[in-house]
C-alpha atoms as a PDB file:
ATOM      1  CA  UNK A   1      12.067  -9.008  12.150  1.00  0.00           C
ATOM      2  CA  UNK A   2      12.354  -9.634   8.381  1.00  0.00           C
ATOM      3  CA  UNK A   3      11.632  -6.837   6.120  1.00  0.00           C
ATOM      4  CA  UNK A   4      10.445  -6.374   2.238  1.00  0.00           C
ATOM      5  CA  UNK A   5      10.663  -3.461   0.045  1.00  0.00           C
ATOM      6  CA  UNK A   6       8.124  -4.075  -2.985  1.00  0.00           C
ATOM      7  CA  UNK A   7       8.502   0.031  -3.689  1.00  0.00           C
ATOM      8  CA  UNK A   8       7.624   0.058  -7.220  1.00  0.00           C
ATOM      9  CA  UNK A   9       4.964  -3.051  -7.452  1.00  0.00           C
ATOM     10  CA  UNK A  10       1.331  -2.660  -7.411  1.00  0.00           C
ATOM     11  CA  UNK A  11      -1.108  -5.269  -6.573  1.00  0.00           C
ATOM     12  CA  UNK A  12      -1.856  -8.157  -6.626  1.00  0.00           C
ATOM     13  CA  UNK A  13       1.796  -8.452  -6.602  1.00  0.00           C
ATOM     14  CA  UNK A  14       2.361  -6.617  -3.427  1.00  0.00           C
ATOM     15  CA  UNK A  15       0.074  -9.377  -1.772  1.00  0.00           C
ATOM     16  CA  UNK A  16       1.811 -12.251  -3.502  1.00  0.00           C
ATOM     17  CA  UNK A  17       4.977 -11.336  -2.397  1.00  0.00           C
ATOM     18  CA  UNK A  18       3.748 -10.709   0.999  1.00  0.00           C
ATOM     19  CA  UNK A  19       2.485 -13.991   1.382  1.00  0.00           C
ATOM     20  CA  UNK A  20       5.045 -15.746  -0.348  1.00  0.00           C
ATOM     21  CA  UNK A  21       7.596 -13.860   2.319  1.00  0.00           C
ATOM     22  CA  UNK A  22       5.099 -15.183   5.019  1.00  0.00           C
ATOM     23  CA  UNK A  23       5.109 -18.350   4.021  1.00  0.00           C
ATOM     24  CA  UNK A  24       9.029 -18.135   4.992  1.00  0.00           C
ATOM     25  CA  UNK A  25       8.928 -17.284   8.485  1.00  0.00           C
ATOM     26  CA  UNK A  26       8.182 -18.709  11.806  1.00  0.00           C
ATOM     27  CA  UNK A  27       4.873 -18.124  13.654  1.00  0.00           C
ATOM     28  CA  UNK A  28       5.385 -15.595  16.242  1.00  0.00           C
ATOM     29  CA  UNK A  29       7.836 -13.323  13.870  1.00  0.00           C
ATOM     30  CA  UNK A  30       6.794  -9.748  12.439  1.00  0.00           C
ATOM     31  CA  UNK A  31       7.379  -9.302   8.443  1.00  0.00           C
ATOM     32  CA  UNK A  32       7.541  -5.133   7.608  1.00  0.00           C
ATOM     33  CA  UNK A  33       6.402  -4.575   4.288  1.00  0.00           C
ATOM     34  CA  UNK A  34       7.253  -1.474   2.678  1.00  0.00           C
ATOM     35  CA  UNK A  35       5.348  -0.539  -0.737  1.00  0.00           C
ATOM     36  CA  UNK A  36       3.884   2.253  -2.219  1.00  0.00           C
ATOM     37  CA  UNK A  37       0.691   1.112  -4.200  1.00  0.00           C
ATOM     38  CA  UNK A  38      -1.877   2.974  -2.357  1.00  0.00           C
ATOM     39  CA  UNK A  39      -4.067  -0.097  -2.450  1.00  0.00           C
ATOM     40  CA  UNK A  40      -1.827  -2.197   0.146  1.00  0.00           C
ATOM     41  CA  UNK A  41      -2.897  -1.086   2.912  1.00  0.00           C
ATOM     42  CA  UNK A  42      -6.427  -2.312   1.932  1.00  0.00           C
ATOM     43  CA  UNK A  43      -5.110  -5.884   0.446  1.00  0.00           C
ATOM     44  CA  UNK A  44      -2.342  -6.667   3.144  1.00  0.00           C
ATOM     45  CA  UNK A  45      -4.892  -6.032   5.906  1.00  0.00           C
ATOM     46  CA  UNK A  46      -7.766  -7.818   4.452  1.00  0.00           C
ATOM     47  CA  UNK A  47      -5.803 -11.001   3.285  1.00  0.00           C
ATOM     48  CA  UNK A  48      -4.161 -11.355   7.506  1.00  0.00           C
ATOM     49  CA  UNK A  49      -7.389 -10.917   8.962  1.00  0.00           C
ATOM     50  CA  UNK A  50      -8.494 -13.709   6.780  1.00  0.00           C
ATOM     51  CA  UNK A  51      -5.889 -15.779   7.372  1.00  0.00           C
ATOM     52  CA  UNK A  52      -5.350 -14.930  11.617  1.00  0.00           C
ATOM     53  CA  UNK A  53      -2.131 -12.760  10.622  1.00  0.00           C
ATOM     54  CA  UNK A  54      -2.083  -9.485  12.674  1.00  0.00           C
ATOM     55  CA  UNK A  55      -1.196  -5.589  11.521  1.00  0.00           C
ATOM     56  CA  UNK A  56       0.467  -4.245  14.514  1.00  0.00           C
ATOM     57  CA  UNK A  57       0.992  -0.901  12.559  1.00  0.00           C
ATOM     58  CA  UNK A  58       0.739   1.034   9.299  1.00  0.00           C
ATOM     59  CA  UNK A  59       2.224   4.123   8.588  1.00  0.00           C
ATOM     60  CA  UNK A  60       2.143   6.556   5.603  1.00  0.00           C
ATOM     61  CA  UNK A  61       4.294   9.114   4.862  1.00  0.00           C
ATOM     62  CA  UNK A  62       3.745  10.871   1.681  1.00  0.00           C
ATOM     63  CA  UNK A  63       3.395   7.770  -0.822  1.00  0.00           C
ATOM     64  CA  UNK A  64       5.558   5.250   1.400  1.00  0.00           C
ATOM     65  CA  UNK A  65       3.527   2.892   2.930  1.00  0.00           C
ATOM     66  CA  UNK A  66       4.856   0.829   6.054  1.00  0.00           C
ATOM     67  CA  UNK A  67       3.371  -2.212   7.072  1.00  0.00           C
ATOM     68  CA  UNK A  68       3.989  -4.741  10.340  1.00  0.00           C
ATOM     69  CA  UNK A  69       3.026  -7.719  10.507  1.00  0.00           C
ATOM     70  CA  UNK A  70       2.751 -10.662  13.047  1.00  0.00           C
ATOM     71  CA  UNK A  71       2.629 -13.820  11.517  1.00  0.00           C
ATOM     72  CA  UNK A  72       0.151 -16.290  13.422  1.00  0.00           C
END
């Protein structure tokens, strides 16, 4: 699994760098993306159902935002 920490950005950086990171890794291999711009969630999950990418979870605790992702 290959994680990034973009703690500290807000989007529509949070999404670059997601997909930039993406862009990186084999199909078939999860990406956790930790942030904390409320608006993630929302992005991260709209731009991989666009592109085929799957959330297999997201979890929130306090303003920590966890994302997994299975790249397709």
């Amino acid at each position: 699994m290959e994680y990034l920490d973009l703690h500290g950005k807000v989007c529509p950086f949070v999404l670059f760098h997601t997909k930039k990171k993406l862009e990186t890794i084999p199909a078939g291999e999860k990406l956790e993306v930790t942030a904390d711009d409320p608006t993630a969630k929302e992005t991260i999950s709209g731009w991989c159902r666009a592109h085929r990418h799957e959330i297999l979870t997201i979890e929130e605790s306090g303003t920590n935002i966890k994302i997994t992702i299975l790249k397709h």
